[in-house]
N, C-alpha and C. Protein backbone atom coordinates (compact mmCIF):
# COMPACT_ATOMS: atom_id res chain seq x y z
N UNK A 1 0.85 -1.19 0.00
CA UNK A 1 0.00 0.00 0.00
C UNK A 1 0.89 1.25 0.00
N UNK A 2 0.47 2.38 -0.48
CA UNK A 2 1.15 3.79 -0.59
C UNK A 2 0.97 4.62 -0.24
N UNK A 3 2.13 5.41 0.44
CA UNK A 3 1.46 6.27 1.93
C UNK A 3 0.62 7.41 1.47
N UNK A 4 -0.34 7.22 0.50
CA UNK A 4 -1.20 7.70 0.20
C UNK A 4 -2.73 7.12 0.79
N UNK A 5 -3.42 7.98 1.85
CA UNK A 5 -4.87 6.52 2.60
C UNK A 5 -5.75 6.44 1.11
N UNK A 6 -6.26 5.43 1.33
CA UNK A 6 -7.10 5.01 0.21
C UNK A 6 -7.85 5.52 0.28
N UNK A 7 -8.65 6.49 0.98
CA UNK A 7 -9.86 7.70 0.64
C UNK A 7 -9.32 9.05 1.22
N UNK A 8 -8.43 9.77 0.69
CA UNK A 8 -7.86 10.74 2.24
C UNK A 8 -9.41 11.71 2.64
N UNK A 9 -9.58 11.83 3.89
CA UNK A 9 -10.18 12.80 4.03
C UNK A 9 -10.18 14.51 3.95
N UNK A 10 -11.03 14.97 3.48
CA UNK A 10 -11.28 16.50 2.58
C UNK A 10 -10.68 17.58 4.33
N UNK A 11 -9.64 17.50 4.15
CA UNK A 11 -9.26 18.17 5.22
C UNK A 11 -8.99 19.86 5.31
N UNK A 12 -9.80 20.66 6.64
CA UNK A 12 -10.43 22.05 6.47
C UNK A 12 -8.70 22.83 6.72
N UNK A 13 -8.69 23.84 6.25
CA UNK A 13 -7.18 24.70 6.07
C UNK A 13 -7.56 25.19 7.86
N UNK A 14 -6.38 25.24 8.71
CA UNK A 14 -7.10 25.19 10.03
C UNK A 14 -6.25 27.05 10.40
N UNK A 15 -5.31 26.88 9.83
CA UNK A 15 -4.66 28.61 10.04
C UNK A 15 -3.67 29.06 9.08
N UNK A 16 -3.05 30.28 8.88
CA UNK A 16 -2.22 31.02 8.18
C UNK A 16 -1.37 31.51 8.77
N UNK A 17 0.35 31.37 8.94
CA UNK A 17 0.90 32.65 9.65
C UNK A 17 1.82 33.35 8.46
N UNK A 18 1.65 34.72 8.85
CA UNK A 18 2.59 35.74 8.32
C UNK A 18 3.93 36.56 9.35
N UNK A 19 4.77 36.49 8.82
CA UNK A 19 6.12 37.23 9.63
C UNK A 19 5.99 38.76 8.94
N UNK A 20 5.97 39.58 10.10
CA UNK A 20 5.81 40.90 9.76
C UNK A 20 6.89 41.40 10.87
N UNK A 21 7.27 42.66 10.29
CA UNK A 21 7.89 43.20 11.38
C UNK A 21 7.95 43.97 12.62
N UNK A 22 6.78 44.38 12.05
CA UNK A 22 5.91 45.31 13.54
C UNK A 22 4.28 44.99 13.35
N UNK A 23 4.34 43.49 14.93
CA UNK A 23 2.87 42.85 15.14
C UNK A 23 1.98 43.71 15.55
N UNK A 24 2.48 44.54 16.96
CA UNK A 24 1.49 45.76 17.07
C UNK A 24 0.67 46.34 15.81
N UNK A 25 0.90 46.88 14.70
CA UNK A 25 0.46 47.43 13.37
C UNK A 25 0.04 46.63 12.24
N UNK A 26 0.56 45.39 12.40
CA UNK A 26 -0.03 44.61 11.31
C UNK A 26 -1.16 43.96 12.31
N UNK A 27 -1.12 43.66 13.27
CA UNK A 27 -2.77 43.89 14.04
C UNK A 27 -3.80 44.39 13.96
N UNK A 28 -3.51 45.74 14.24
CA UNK A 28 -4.37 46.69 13.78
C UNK A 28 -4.98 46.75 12.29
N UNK A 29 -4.00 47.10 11.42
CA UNK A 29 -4.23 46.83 10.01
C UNK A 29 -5.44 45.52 9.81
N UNK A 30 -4.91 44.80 10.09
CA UNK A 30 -5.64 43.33 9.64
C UNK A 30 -7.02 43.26 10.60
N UNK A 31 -7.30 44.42 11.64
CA UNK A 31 -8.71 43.92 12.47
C UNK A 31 -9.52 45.18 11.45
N UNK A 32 -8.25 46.32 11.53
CA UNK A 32 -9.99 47.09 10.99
C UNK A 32 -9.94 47.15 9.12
N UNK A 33 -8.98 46.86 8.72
CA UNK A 33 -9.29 46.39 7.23
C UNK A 33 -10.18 45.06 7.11
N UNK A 34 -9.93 44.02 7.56
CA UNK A 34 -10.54 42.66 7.19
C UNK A 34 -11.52 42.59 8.37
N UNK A 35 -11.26 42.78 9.67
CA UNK A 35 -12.57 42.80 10.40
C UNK A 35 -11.98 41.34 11.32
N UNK A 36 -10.35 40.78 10.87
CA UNK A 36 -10.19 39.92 11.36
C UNK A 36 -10.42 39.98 13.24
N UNK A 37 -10.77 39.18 13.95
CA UNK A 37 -10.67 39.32 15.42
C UNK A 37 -9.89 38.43 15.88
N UNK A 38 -9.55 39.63 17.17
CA UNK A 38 -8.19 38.86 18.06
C UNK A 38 -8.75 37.91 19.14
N UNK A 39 -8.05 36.66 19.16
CA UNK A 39 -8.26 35.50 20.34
C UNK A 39 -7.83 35.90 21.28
N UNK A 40 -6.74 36.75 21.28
CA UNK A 40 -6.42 36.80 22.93
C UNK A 40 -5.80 38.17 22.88
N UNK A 41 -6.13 39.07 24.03
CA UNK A 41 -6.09 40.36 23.99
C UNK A 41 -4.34 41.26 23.77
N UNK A 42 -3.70 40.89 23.58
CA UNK A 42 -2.46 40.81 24.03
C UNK A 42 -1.64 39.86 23.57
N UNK A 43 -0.26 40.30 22.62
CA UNK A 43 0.37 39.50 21.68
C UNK A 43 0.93 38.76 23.11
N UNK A 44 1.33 37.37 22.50
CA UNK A 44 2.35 36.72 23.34
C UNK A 44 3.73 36.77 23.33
N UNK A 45 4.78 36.74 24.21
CA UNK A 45 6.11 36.83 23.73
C UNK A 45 6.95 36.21 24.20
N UNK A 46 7.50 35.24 23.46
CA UNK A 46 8.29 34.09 23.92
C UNK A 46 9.86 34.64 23.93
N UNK A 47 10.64 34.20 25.34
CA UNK A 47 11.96 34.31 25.01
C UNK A 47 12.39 33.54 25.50
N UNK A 48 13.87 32.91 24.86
CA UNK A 48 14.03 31.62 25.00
C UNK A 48 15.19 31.84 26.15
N UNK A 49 15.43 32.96 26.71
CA UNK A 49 16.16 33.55 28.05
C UNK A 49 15.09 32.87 29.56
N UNK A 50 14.21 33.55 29.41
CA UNK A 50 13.35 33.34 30.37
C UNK A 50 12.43 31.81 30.85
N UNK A 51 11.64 31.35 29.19
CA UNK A 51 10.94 30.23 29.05
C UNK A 51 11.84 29.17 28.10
N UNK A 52 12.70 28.72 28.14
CA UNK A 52 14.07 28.17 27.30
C UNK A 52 12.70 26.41 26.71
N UNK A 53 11.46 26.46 27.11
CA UNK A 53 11.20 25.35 27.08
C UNK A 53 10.07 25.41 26.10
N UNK A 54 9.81 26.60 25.48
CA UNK A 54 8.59 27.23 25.33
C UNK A 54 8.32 26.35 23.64
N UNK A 55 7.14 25.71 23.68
CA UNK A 55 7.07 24.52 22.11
C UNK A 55 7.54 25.69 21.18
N UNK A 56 7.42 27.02 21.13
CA UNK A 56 8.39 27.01 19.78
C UNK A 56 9.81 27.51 19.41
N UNK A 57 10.25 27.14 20.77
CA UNK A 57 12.06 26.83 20.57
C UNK A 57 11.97 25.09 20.24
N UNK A 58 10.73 24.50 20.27
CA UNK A 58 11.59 22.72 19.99
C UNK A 58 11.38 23.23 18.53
N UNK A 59 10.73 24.35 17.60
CA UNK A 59 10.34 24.20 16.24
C UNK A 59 11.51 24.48 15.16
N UNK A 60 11.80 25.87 16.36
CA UNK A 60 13.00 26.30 15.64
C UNK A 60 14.51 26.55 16.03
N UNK A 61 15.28 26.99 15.16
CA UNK A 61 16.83 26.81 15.75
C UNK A 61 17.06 27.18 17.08
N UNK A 62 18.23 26.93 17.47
CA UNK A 62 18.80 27.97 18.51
C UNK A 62 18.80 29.44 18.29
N UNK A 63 18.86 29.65 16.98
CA UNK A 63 19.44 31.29 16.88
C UNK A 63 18.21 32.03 16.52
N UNK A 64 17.09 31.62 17.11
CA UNK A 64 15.84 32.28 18.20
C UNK A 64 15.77 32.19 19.64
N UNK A 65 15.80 33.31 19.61
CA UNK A 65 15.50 33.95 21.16
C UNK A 65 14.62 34.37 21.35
N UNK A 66 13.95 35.32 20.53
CA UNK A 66 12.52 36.32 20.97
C UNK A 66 11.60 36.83 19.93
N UNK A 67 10.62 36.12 20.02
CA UNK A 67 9.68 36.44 18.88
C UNK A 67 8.14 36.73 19.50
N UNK A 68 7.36 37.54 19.02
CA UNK A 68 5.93 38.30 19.19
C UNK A 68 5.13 37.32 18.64
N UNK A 69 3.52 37.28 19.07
CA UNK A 69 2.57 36.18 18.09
C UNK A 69 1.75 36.61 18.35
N UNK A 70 0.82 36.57 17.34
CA UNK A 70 -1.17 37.09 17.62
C UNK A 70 -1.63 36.60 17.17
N UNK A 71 -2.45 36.01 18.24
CA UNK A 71 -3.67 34.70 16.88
C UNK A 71 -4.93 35.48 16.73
N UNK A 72 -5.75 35.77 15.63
CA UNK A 72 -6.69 36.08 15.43
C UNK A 72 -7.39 34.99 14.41
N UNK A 73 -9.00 35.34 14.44
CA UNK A 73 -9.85 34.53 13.60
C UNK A 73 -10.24 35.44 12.26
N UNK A 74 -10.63 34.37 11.47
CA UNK A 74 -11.17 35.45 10.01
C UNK A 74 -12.79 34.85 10.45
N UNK A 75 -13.58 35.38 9.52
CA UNK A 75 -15.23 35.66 9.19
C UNK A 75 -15.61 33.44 9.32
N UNK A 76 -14.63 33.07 8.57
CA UNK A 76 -15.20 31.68 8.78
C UNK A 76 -14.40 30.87 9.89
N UNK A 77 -13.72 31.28 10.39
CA UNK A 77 -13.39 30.36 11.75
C UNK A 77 -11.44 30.23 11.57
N UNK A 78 -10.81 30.25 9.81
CA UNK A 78 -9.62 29.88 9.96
C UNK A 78 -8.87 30.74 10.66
N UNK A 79 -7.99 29.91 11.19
CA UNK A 79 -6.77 31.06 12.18
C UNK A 79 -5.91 31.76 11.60
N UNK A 80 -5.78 32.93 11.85
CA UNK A 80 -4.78 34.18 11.07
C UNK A 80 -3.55 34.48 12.26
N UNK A 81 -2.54 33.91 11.93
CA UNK A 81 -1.16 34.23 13.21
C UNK A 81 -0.54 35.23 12.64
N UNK A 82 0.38 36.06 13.11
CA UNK A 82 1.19 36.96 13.19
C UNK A 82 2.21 36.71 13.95
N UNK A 83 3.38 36.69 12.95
CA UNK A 83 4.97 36.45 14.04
C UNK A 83 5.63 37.99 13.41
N UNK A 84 6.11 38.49 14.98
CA UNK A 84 7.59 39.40 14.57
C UNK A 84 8.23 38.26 15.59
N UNK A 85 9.76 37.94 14.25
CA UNK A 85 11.21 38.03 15.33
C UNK A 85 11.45 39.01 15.31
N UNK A 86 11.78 38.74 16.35
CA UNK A 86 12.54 39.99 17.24
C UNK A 86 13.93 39.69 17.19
N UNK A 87 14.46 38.59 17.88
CA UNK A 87 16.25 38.38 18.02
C UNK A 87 16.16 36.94 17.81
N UNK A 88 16.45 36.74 16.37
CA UNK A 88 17.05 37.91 15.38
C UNK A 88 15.69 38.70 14.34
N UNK A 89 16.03 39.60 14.14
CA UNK A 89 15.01 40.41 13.42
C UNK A 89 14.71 39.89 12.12
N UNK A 90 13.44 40.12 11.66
CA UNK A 90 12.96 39.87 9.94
C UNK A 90 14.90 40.17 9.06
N UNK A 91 14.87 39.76 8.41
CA UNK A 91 16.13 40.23 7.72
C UNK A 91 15.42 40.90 6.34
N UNK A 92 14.79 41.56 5.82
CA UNK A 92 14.26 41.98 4.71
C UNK A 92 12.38 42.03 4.46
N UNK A 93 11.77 42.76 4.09
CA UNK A 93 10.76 43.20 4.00
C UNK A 93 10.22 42.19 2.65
N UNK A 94 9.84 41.08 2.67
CA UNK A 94 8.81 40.63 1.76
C UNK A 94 8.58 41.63 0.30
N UNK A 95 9.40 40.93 -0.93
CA UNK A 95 8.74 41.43 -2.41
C UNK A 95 7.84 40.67 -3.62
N UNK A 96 7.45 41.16 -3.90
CA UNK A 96 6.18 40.30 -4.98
C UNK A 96 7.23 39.49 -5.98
N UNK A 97 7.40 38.81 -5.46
CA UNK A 97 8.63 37.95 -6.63
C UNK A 97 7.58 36.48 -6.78
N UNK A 98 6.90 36.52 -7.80
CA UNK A 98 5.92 35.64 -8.30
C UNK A 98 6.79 34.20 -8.48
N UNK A 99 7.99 34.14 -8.81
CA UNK A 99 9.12 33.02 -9.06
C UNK A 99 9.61 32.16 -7.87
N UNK A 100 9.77 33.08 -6.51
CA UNK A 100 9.99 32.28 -5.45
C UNK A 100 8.88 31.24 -5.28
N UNK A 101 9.34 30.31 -4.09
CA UNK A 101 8.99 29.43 -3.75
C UNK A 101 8.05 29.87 -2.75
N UNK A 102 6.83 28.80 -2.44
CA UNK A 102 6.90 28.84 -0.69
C UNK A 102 5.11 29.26 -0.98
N UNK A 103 4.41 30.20 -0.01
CA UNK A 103 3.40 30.70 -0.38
C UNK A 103 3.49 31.52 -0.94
N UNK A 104 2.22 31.80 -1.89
CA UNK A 104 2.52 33.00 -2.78
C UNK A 104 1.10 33.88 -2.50
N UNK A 105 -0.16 33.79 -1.63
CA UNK A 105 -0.28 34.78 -1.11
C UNK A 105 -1.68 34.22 -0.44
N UNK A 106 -2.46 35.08 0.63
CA UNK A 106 -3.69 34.83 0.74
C UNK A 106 -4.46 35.56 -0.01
N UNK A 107 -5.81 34.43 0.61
CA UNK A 107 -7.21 35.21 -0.21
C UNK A 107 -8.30 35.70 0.72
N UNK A 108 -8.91 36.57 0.79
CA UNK A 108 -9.92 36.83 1.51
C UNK A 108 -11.28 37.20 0.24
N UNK A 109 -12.22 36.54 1.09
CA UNK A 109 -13.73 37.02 0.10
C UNK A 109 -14.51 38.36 0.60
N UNK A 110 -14.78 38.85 -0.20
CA UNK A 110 -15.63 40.38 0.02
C UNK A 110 -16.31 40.78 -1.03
N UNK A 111 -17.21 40.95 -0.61
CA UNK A 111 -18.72 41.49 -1.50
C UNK A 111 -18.14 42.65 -2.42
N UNK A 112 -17.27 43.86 -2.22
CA UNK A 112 -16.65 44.69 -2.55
C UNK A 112 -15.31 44.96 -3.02
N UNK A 113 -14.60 43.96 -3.44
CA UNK A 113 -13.08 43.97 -3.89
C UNK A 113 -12.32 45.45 -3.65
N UNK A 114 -12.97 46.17 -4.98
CA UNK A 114 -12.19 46.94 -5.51
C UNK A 114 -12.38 48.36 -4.51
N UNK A 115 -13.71 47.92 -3.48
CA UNK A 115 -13.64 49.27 -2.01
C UNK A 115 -12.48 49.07 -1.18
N UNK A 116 -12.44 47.46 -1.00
CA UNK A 116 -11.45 47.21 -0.25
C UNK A 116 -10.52 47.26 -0.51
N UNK A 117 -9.73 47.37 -1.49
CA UNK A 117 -8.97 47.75 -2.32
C UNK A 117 -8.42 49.19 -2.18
N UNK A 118 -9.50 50.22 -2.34
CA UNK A 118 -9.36 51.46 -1.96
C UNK A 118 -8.97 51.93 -0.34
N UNK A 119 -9.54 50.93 0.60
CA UNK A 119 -9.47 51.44 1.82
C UNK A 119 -7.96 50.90 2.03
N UNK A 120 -7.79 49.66 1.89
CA UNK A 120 -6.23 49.00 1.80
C UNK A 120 -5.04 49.90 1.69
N UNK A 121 -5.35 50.41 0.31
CA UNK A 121 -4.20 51.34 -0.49
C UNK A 121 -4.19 52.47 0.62
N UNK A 122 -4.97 53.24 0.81
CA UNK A 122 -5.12 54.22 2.07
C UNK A 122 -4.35 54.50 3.24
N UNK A 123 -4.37 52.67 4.17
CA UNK A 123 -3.81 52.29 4.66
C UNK A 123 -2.40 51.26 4.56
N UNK A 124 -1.88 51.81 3.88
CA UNK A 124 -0.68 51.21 3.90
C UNK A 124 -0.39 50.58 2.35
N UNK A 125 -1.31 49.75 1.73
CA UNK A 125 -1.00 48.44 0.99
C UNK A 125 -0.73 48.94 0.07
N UNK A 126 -0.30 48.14 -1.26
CA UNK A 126 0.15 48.96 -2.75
C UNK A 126 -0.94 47.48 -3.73
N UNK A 127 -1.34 48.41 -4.57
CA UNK A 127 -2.38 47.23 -5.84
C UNK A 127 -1.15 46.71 -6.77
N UNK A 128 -1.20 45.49 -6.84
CA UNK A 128 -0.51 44.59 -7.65
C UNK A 128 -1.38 44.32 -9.19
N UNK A 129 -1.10 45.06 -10.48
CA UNK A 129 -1.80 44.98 -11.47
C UNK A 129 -3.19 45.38 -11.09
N UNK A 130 -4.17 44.39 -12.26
CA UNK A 130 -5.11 45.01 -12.36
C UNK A 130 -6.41 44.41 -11.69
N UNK A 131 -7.86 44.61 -11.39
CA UNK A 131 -8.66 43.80 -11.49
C UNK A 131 -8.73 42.72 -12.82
N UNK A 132 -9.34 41.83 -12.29
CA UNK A 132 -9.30 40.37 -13.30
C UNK A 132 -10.86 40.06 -12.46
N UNK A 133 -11.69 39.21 -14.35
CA UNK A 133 -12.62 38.65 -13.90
C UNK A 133 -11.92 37.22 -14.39
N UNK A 134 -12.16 36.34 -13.65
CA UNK A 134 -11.99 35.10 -13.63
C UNK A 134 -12.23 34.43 -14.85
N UNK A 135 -11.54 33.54 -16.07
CA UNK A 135 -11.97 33.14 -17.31
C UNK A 135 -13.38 32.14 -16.75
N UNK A 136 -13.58 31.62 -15.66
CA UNK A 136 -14.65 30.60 -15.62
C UNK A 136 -15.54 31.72 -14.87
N UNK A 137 -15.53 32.59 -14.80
CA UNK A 137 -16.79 33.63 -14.75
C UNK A 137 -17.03 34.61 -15.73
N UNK A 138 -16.56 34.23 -16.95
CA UNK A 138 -16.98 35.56 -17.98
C UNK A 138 -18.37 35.27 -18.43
N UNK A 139 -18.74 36.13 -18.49
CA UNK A 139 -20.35 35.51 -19.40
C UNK A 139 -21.87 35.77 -18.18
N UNK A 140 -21.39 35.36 -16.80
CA UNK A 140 -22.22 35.27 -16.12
C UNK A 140 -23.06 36.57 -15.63
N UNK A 141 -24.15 36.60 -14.93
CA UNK A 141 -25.47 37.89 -14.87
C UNK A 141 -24.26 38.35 -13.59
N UNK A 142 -23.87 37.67 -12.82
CA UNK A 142 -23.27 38.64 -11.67
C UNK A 142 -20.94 38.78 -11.93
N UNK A 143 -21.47 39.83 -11.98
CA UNK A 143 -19.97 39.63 -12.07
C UNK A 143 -19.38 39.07 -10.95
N UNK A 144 -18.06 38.41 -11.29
CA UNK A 144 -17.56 38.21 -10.14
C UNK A 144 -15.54 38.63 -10.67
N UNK A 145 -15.29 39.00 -9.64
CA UNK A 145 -13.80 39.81 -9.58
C UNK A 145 -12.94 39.48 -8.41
N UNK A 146 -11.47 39.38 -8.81
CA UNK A 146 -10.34 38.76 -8.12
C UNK A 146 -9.32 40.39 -8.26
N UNK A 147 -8.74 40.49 -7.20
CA UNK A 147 -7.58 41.56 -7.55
C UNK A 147 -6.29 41.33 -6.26
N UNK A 148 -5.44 41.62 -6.32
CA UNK A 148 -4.42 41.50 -5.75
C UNK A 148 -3.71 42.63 -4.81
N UNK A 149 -3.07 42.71 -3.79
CA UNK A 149 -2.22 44.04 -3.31
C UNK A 149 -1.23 43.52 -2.40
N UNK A 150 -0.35 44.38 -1.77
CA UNK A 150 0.54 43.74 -0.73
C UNK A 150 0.32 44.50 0.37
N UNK A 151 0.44 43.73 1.47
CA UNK A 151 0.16 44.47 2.54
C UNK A 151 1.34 45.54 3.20
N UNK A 152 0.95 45.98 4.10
CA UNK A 152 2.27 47.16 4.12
C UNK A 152 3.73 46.51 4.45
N UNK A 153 3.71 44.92 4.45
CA UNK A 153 4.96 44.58 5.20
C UNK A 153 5.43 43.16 4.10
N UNK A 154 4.51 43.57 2.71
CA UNK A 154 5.20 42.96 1.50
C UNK A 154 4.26 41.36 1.25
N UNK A 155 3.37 41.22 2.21
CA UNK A 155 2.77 39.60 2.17
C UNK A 155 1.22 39.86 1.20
N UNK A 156 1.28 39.13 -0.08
CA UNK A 156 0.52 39.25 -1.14
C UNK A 156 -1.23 38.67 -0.61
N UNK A 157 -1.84 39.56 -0.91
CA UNK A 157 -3.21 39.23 -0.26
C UNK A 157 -3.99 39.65 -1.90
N UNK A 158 -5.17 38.34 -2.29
CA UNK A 158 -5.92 38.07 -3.42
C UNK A 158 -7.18 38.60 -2.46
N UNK A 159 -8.10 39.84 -3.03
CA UNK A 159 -9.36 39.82 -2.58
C UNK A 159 -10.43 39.15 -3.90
N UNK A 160 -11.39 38.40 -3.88
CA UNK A 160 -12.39 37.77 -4.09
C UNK A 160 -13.76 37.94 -4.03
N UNK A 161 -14.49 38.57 -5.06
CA UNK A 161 -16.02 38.67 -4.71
C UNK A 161 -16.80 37.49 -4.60
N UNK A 162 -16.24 36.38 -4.58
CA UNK A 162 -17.08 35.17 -4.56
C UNK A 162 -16.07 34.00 -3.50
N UNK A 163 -16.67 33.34 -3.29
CA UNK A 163 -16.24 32.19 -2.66
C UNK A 163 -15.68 31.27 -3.46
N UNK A 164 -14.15 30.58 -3.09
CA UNK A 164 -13.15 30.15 -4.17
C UNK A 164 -14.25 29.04 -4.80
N UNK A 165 -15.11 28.14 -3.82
CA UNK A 165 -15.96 27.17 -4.70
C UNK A 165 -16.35 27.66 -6.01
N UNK A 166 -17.55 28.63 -5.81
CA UNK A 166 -18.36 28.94 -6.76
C UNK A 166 -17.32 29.86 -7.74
N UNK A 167 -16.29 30.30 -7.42
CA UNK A 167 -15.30 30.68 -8.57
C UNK A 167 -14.79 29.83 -9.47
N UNK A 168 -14.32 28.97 -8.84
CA UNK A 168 -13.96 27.44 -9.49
C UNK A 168 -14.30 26.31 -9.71
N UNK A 169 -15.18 25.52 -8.81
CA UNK A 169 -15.65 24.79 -9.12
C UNK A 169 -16.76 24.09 -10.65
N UNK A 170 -16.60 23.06 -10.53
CA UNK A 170 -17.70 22.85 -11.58
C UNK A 170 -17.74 23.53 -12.89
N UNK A 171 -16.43 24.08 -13.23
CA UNK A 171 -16.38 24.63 -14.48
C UNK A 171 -15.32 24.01 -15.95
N UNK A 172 -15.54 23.99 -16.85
CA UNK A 172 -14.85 23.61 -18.16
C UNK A 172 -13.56 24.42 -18.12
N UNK A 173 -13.55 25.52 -18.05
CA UNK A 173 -11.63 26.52 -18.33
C UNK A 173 -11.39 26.49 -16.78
């Protein structure tokens, strides 16, 4: 047999984290742009001086010492984290380099793209190209629209007027 299970189960995306460099502000940003809410009132802050035992020094090297975290929820339940290192610090600010590896960005759904879009840019973010209607939504009575931006600390966020199903699913292109 192949360590593939013979039916895998449809398993739900359970959280997201982003490394930013200042959690205080990408907090903020992310509650009153997206509406995301915070689990616990008050970032946590691990240092591996004080709590040397703390589960995420077993994750990562030694050459972490002190890093910030904020868990917040989005509109459907998945978890949205926030890490600053601290020591040692981010080494470089996140660029839209479509070629790297790794994740290449989130998505959030909103009735309004291209408002949110506007309020984004306002606050901090920069628009990546253009609006796009989806090739498996051309034609249809409701439009539906995808657009792109970066947030102020370089991490690529897709806004969505529809829900990725009904964007994708069940379609020929």
């Amino acid at each position: 047999m192949s360590f593939y299970e013979a039916t895998p189960h449809n398993r739900v995306l359970n959280h997201i984290a982003l490394h930013v460099p200042d959690l205080d502000a990408a907090v903020e940003w992310y509650t009153k742009l997206f509406g995301f809410r915070r689990l616990r009132s008050a970032p946590v802050c691990c240092d591996r001086s004080t709590d040397p035992c703390a589960p995420i020094f077993r994750v990562y090297d030694s050459k972490l010492h002190k890093v910030k975290l904020a868990f917040m929820s989005t509109g459907n339940g998945v978890g949205f984290e926030l890490f600053q290192f601290i020591d040692p610090p981010m080494s470089e600010p996140a660029s839209f380099d479509y070629t790297r590896g790794g994740v290449f960005h989130i998505a959030v759904t909103d009735p309004d793209p291209e408002a949110l879009l506007q309020r984004a840019v306002k606050a901090g973010a920069k628009q990546i190209g253009e609006p796009v209607v989806p090739a498996s939504c051309e034609g249809e009575a409701e439009k539906q629209i995808a657009l792109y931006m970066q947030d102020p600390w370089g991490n690529v966020i897709e806004a969505c007027s529809c829900s990725f199903e009904k964007m994708m699913a069940n379609r020929e292109k």
